[in-house]
PDB file of N, CA and C in Angstrom:
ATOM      1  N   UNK A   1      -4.922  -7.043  -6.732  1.00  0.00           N
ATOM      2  CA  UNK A   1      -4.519  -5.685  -6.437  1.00  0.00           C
ATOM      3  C   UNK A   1      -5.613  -5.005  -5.615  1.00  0.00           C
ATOM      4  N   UNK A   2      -4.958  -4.222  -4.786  1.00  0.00           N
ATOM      5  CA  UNK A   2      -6.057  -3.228  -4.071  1.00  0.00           C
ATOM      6  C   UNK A   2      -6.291  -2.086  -4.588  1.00  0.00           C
ATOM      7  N   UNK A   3      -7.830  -1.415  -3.954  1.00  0.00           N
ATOM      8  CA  UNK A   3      -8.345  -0.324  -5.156  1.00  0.00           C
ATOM      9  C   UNK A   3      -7.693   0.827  -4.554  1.00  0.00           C
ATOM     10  N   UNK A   4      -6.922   0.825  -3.537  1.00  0.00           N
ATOM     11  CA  UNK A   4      -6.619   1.854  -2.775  1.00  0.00           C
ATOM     12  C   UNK A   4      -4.684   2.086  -3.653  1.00  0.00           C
ATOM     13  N   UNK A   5      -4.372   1.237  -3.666  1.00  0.00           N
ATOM     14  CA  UNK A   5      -2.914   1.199  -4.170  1.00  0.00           C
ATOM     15  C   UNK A   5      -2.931   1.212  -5.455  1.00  0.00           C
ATOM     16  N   UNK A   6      -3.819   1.423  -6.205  1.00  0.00           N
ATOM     17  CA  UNK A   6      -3.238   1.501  -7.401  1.00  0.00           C
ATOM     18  C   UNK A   6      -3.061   3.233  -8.249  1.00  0.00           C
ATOM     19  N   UNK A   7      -3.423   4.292  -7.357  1.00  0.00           N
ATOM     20  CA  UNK A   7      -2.648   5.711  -7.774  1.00  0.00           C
ATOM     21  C   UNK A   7      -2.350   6.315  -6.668  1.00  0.00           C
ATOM     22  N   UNK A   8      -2.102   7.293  -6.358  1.00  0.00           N
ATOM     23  CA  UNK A   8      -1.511   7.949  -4.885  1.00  0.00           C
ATOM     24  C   UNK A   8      -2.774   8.676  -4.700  1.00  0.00           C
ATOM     25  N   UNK A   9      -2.947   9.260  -5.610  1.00  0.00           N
ATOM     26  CA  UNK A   9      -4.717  10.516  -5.881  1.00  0.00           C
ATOM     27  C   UNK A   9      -5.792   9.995  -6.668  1.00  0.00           C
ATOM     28  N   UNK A  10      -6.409  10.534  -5.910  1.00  0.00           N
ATOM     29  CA  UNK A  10      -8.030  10.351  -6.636  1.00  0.00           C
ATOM     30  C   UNK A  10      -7.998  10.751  -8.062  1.00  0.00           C
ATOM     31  N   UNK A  11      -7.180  11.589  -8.546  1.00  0.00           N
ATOM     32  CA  UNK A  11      -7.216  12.610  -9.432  1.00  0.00           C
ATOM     33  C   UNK A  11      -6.219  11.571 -10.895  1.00  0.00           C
ATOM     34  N   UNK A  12      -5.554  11.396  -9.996  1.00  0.00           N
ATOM     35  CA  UNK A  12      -4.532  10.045 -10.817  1.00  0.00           C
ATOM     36  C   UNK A  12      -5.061   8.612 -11.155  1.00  0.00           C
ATOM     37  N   UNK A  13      -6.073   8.278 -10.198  1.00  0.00           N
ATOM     38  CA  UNK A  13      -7.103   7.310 -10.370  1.00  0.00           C
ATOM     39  C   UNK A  13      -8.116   7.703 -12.077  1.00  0.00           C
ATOM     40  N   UNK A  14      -8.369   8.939 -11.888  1.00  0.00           N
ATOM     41  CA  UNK A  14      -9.554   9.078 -12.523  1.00  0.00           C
ATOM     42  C   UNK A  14      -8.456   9.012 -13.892  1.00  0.00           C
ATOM     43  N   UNK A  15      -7.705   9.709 -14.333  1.00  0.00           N
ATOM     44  CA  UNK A  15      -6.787   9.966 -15.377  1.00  0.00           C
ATOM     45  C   UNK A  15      -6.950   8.324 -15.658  1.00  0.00           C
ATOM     46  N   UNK A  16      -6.512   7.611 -15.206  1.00  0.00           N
ATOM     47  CA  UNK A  16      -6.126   5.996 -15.543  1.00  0.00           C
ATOM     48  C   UNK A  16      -7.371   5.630 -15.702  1.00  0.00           C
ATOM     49  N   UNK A  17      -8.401   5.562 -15.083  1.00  0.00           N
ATOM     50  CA  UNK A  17      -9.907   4.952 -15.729  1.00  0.00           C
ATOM     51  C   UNK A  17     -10.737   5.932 -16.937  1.00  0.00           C
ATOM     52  N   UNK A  18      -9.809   7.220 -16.817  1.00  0.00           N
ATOM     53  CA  UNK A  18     -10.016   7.818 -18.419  1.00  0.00           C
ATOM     54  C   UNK A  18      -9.414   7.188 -19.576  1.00  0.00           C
ATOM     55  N   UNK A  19      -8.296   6.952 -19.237  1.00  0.00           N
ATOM     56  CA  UNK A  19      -7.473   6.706 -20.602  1.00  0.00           C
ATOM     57  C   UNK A  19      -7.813   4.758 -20.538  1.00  0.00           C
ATOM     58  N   UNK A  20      -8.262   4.174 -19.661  1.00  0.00           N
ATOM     59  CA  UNK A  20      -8.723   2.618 -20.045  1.00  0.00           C
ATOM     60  C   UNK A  20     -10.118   2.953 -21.175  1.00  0.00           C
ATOM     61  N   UNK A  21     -10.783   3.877 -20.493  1.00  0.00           N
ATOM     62  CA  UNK A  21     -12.020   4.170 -21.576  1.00  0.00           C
ATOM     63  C   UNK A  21     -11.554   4.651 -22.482  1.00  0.00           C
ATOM     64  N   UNK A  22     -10.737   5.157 -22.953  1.00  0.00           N
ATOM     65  CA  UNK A  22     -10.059   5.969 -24.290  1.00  0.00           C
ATOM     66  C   UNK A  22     -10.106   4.242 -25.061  1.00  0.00           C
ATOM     67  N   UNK A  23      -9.445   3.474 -24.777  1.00  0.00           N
ATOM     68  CA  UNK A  23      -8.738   2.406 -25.374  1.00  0.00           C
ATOM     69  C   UNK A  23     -10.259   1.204 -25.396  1.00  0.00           C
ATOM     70  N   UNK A  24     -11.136   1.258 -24.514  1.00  0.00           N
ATOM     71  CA  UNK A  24     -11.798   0.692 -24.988  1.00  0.00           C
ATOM     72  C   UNK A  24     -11.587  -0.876 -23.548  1.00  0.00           C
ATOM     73  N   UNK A  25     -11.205  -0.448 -23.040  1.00  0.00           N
ATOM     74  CA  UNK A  25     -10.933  -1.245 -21.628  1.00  0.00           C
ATOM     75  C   UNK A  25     -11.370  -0.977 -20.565  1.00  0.00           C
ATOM     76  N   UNK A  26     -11.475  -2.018 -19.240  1.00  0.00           N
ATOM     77  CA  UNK A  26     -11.957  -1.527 -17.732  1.00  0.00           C
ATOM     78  C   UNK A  26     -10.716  -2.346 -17.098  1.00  0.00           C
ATOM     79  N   UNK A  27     -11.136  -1.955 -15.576  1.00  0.00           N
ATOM     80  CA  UNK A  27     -10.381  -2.561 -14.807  1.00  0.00           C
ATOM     81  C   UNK A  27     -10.829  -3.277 -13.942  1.00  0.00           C
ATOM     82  N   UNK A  28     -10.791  -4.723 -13.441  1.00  0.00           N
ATOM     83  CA  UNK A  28     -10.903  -5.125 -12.574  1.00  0.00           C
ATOM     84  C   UNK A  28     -10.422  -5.598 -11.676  1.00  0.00           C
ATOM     85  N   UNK A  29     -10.429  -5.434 -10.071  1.00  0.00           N
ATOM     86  CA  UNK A  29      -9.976  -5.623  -8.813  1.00  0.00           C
ATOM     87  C   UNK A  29      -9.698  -7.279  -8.642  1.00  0.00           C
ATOM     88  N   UNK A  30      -9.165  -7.828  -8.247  1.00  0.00           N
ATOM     89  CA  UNK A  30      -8.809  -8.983  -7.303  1.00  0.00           C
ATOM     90  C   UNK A  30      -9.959  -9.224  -6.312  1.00  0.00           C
ATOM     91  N   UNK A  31      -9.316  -8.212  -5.045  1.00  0.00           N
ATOM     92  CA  UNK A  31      -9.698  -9.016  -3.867  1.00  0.00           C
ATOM     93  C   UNK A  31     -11.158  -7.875  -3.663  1.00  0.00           C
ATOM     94  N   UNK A  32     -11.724  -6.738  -4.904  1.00  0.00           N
ATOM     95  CA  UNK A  32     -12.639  -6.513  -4.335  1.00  0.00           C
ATOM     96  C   UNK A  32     -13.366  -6.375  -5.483  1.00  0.00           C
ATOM     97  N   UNK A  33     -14.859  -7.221  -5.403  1.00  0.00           N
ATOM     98  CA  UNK A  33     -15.390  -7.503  -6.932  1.00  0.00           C
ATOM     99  C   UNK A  33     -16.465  -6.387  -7.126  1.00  0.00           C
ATOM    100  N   UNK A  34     -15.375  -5.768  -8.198  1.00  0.00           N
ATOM    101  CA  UNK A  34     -15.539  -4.460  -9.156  1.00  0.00           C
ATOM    102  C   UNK A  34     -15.443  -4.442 -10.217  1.00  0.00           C
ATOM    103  N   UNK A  35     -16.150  -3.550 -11.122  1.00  0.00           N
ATOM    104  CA  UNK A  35     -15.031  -3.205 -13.042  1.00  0.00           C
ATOM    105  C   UNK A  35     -15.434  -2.026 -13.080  1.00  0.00           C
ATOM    106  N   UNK A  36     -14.522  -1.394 -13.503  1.00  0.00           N
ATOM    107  CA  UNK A  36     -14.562   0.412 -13.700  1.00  0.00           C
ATOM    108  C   UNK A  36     -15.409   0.787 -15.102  1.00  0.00           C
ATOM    109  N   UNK A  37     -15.901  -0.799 -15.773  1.00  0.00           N
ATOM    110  CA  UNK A  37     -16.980  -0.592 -16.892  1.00  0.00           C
ATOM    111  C   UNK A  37     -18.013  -0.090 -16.578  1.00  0.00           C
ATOM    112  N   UNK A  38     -18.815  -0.214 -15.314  1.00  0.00           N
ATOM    113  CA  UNK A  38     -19.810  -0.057 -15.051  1.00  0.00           C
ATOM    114  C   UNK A  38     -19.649   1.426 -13.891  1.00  0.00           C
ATOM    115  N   UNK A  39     -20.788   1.978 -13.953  1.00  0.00           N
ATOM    116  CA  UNK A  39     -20.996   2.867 -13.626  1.00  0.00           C
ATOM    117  C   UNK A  39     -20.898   3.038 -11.546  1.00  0.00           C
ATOM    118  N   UNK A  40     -21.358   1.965 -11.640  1.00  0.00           N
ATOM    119  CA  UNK A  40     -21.406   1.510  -9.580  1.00  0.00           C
ATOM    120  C   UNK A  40     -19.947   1.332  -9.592  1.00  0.00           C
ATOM    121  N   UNK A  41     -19.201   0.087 -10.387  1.00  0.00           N
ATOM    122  CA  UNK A  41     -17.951   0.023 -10.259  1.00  0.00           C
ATOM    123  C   UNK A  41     -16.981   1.193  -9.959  1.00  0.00           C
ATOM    124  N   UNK A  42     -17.459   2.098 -11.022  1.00  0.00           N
ATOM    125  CA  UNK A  42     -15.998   3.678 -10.955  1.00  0.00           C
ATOM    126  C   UNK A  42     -16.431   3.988  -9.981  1.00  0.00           C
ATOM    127  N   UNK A  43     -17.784   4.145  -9.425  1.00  0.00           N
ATOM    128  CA  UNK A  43     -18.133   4.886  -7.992  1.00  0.00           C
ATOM    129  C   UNK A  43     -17.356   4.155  -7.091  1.00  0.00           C
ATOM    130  N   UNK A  44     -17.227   2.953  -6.708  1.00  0.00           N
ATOM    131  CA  UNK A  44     -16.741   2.011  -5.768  1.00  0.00           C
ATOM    132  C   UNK A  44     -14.960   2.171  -5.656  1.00  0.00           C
ATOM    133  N   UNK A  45     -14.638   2.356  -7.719  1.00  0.00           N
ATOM    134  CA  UNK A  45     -13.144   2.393  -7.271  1.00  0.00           C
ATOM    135  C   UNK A  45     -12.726   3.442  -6.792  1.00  0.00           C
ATOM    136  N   UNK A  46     -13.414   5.019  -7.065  1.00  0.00           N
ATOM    137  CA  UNK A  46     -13.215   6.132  -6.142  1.00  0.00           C
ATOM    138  C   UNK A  46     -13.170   6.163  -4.575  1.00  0.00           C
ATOM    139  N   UNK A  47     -14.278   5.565  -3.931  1.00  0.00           N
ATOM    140  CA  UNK A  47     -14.366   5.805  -2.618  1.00  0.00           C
ATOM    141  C   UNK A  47     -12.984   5.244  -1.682  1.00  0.00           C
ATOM    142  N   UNK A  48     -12.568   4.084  -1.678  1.00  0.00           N
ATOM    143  CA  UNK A  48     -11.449   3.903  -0.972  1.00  0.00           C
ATOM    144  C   UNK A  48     -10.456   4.637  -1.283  1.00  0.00           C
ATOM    145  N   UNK A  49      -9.868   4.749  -2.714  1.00  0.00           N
ATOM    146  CA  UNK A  49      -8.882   6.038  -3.648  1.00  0.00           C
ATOM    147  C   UNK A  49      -9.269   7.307  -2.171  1.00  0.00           C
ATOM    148  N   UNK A  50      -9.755   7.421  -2.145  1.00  0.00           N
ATOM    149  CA  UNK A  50     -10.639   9.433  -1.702  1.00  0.00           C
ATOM    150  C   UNK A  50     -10.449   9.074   0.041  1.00  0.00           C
ATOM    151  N   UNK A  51     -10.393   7.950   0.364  1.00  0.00           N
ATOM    152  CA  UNK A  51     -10.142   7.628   2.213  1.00  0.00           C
ATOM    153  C   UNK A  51      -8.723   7.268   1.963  1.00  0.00           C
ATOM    154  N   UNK A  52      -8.009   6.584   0.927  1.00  0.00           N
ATOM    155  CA  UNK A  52      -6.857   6.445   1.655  1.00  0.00           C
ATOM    156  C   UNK A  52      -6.129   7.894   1.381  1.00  0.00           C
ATOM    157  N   UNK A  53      -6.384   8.395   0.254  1.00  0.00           N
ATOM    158  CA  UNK A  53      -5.812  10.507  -0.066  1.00  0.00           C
ATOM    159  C   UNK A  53      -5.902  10.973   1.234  1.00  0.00           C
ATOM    160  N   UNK A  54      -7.322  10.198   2.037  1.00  0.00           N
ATOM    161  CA  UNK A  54      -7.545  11.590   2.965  1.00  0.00           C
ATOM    162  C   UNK A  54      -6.421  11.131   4.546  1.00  0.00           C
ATOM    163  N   UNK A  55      -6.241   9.992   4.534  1.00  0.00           N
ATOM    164  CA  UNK A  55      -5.550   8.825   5.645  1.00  0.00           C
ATOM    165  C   UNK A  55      -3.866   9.538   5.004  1.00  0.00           C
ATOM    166  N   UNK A  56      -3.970   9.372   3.851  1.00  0.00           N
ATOM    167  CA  UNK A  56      -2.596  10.135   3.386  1.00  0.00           C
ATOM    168  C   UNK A  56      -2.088  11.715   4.150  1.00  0.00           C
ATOM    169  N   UNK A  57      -3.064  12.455   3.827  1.00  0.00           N
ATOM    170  CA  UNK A  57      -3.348  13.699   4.242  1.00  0.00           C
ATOM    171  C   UNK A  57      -3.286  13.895   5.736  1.00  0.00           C
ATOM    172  N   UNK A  58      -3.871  13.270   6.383  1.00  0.00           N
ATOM    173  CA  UNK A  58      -4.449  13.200   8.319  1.00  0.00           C
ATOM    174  C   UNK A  58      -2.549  13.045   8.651  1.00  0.00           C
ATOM    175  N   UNK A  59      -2.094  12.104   8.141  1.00  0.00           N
ATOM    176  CA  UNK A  59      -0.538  11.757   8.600  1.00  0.00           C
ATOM    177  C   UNK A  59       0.091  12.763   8.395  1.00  0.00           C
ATOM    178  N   UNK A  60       0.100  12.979   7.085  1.00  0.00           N
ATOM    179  CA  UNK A  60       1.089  14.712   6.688  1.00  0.00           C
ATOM    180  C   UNK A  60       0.808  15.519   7.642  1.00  0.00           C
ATOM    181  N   UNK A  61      -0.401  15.812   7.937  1.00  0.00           N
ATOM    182  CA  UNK A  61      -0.788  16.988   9.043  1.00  0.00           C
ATOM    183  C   UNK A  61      -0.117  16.193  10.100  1.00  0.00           C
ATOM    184  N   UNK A  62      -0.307  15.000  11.085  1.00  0.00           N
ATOM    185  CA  UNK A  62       0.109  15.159  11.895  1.00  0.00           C
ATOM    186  C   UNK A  62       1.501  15.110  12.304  1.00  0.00           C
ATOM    187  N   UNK A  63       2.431  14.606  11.168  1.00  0.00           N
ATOM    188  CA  UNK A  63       4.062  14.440  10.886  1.00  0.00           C
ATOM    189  C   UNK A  63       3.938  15.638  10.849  1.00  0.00           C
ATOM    190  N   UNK A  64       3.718  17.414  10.655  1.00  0.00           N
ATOM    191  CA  UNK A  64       4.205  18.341  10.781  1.00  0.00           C
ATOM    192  C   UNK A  64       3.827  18.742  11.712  1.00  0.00           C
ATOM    193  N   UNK A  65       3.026  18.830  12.444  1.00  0.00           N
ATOM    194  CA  UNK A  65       2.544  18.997  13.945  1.00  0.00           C
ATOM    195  C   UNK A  65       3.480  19.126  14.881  1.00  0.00           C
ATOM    196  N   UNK A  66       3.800  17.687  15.039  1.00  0.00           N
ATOM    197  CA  UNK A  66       5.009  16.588  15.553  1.00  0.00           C
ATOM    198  C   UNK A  66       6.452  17.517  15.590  1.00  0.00           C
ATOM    199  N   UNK A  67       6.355  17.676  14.162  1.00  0.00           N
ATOM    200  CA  UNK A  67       7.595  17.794  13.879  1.00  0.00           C
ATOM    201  C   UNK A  67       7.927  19.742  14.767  1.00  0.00           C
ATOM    202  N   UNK A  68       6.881  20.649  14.604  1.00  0.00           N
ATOM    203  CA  UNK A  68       6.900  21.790  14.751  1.00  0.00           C
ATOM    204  C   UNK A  68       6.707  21.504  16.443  1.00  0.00           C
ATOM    205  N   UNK A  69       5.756  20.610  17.375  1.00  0.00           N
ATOM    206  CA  UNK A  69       6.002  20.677  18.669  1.00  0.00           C
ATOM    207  C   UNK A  69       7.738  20.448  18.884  1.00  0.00           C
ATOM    208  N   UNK A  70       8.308  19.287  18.692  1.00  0.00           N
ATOM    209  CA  UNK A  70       9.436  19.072  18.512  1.00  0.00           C
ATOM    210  C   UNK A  70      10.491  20.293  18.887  1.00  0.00           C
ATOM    211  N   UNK A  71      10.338  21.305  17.408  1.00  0.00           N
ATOM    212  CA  UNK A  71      10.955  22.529  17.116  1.00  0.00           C
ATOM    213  C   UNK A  71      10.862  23.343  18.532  1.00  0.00           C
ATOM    214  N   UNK A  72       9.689  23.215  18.757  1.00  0.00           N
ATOM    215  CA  UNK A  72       8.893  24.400  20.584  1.00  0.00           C
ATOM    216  C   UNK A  72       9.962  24.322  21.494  1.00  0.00           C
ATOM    217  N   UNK A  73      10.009  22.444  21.588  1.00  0.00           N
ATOM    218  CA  UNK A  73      10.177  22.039  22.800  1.00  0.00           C
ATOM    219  C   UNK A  73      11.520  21.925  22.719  1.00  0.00           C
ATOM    220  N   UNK A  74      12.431  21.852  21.648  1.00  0.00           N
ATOM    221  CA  UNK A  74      13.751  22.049  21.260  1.00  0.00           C
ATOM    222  C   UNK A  74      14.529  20.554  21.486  1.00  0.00           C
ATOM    223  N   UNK A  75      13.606  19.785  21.161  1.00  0.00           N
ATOM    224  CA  UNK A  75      14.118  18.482  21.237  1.00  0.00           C
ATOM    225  C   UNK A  75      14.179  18.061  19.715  1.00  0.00           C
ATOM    226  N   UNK A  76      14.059  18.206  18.346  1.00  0.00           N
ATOM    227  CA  UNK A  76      13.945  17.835  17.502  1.00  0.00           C
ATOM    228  C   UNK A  76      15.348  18.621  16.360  1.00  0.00           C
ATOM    229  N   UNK A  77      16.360  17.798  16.530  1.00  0.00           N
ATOM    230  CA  UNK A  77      17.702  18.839  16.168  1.00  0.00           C
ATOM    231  C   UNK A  77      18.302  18.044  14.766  1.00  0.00           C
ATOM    232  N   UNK A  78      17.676  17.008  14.736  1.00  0.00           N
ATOM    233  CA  UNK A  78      18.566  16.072  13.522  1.00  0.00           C
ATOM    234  C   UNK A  78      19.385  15.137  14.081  1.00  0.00           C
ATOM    235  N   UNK A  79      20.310  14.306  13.133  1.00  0.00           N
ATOM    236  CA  UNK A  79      21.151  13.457  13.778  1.00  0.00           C
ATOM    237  C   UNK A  79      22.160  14.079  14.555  1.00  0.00           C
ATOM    238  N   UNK A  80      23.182  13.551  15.773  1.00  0.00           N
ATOM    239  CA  UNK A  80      24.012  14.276  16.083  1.00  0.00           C
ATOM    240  C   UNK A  80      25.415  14.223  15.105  1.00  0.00           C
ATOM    241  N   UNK A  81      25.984  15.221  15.438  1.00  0.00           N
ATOM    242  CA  UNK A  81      27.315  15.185  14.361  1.00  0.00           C
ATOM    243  C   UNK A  81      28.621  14.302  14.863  1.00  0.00           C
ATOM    244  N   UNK A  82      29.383  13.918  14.090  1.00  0.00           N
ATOM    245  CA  UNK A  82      30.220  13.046  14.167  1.00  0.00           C
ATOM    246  C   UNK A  82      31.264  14.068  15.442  1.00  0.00           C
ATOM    247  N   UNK A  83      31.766  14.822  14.656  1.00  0.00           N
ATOM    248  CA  UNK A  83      32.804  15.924  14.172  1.00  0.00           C
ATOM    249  C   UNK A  83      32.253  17.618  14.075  1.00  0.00           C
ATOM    250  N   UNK A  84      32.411  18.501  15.009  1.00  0.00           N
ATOM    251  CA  UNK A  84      32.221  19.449  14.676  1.00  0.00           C
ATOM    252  C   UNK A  84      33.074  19.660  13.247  1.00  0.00           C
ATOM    253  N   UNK A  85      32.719  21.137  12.345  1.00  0.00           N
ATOM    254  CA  UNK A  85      32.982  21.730  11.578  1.00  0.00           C
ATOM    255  C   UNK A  85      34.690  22.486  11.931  1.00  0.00           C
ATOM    256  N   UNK A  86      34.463  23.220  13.431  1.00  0.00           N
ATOM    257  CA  UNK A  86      35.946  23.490  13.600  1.00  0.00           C
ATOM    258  C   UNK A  86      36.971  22.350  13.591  1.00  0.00           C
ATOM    259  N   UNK A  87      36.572  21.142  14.243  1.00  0.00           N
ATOM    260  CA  UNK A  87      37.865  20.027  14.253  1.00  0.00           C
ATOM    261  C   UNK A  87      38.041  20.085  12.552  1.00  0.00           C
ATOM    262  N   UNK A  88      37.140  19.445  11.932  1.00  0.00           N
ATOM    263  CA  UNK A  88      37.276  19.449  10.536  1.00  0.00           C
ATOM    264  C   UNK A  88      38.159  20.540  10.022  1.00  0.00           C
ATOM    265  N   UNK A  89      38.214  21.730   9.968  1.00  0.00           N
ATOM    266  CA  UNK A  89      38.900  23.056   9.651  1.00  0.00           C
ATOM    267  C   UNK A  89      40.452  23.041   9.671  1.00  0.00           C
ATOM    268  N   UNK A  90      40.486  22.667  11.502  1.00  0.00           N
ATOM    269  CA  UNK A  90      41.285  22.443  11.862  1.00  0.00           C
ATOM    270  C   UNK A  90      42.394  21.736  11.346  1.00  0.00           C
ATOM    271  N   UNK A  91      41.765  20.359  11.076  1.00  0.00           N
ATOM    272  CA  UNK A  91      42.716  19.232   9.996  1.00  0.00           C
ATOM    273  C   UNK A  91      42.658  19.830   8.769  1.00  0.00           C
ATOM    274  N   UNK A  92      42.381  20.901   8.369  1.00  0.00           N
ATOM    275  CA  UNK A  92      42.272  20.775   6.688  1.00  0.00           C
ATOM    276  C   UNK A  92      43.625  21.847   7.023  1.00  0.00           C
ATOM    277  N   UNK A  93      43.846  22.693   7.751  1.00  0.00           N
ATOM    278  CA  UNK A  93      44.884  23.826   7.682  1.00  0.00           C
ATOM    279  C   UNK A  93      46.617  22.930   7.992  1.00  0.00           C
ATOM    280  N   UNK A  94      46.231  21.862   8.874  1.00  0.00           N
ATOM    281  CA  UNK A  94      47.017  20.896   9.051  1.00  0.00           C
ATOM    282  C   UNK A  94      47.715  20.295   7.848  1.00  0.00           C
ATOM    283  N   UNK A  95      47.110  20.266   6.330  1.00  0.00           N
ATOM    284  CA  UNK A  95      47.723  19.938   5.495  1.00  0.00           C
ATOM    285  C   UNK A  95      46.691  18.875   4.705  1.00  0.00           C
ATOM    286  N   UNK A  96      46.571  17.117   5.736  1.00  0.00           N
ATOM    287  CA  UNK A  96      45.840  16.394   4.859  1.00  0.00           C
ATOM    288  C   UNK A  96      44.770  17.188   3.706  1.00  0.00           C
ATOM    289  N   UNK A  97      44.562  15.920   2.705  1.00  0.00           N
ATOM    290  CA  UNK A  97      43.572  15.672   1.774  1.00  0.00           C
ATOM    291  C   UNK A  97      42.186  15.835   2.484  1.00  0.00           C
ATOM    292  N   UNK A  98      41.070  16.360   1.914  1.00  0.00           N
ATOM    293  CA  UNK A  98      40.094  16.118   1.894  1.00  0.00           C
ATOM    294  C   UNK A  98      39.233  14.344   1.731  1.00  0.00           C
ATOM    295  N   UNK A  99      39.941  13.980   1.170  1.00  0.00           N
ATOM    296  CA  UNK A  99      40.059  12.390   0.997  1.00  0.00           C
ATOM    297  C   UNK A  99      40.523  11.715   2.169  1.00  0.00           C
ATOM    298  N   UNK A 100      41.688  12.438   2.396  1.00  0.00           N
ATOM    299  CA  UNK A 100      42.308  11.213   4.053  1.00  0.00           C
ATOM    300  C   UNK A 100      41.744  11.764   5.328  1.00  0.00           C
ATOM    301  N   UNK A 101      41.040  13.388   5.054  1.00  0.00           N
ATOM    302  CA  UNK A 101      40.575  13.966   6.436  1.00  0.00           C
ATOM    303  C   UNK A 101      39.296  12.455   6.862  1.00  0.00           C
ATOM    304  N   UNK A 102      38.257  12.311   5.311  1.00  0.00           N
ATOM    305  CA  UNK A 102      37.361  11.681   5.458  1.00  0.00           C
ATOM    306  C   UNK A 102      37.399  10.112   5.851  1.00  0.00           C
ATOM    307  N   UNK A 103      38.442   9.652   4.987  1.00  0.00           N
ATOM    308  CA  UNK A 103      38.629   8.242   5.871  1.00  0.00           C
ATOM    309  C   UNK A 103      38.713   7.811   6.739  1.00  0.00           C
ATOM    310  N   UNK A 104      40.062   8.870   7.672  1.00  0.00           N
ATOM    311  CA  UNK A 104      40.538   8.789   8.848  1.00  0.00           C
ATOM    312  C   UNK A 104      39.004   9.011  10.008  1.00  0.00           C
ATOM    313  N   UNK A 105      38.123  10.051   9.398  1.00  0.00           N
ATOM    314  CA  UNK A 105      37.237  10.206  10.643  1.00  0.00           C
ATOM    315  C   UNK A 105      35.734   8.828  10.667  1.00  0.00           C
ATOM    316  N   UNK A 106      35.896   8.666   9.189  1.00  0.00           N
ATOM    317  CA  UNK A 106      35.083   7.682   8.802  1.00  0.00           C
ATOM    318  C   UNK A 106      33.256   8.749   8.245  1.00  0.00           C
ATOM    319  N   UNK A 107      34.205   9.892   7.962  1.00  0.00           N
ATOM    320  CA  UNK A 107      33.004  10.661   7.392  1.00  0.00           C
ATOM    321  C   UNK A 107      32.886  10.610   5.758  1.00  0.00           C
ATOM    322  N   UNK A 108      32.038  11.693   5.146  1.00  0.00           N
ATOM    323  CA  UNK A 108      32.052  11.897   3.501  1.00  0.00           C
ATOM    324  C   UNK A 108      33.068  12.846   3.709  1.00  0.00           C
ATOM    325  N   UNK A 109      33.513  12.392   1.833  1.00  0.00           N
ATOM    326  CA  UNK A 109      34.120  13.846   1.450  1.00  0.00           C
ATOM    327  C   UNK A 109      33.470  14.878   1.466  1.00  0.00           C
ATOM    328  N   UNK A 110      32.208  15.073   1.516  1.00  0.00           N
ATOM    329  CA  UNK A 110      31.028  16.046   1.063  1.00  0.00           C
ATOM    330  C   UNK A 110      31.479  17.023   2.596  1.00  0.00           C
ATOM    331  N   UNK A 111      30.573  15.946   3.355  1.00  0.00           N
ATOM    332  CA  UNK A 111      31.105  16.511   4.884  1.00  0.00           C
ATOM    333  C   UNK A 111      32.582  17.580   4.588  1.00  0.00           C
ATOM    334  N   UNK A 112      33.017  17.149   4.749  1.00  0.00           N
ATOM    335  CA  UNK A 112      34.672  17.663   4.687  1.00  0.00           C
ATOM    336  C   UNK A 112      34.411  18.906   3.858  1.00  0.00           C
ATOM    337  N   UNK A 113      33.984  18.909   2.647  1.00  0.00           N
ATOM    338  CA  UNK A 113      33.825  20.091   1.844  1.00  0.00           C
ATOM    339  C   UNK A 113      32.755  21.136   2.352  1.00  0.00           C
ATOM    340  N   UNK A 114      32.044  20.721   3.009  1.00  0.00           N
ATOM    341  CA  UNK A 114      31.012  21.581   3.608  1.00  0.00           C
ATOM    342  C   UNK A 114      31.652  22.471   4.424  1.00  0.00           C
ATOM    343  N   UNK A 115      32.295  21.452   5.292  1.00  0.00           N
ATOM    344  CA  UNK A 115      33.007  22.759   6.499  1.00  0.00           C
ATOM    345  C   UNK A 115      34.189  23.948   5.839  1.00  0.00           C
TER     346      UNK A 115
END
């Protein structure tokens, strides 16, 4: 196991090498030779934990960045729609089911109920 994958947070890391010491246990790594018994060890299993949080973090920031230039530039709209909402309407005043509107277009019922 890697020391980086085994909590999402540093904070979730530490909780789990608390409660191994509660019980009277450590942990040791695979592919990187550590034990959370020793004092260098917990230091060691923190530091990668605390770069990949922060590698976690750097992406979030830049996936909203992204996402808000996107918004500026008015290129970032979602998937396109099958079916406007009026065609949909349209067929529902027509009579069909909500059930056969959706088959026939190859949409959800949800869809269908939305409009």
């Amino acid at each position: 196991m890697r020391i980086d994958r085994s909590a999402r947070a540093p904070r979730d890391r530490q909780v789990i090498v608390a409660k191994l010491r509660e019980n009277g246990t450590g942990r040791a790594a695979t592919e990187q030779p550590m034990k959370t018994s020793t004092v260098t060890g917990n230091a060691y299993f923190d530091v990668p934990g605390v770069a990949a949080a922060y590698e976690t973090d750097l992406r979030r920031e830049h996936q909203t960045e992204g996402i808000a230039a996107d918004g500026q530039r008015g290129t970032c709209r979602g998937r396109y729609r099958k079916i406007g909402k009026d065609a949909i309407r349209h067929l529902l005043a027509e009579g069909p089911s909500p059930t056969g509107i959706a088959r026939d277009l190859g949409i959800s019922r949800g869809t269908v109920y939305k409009a």
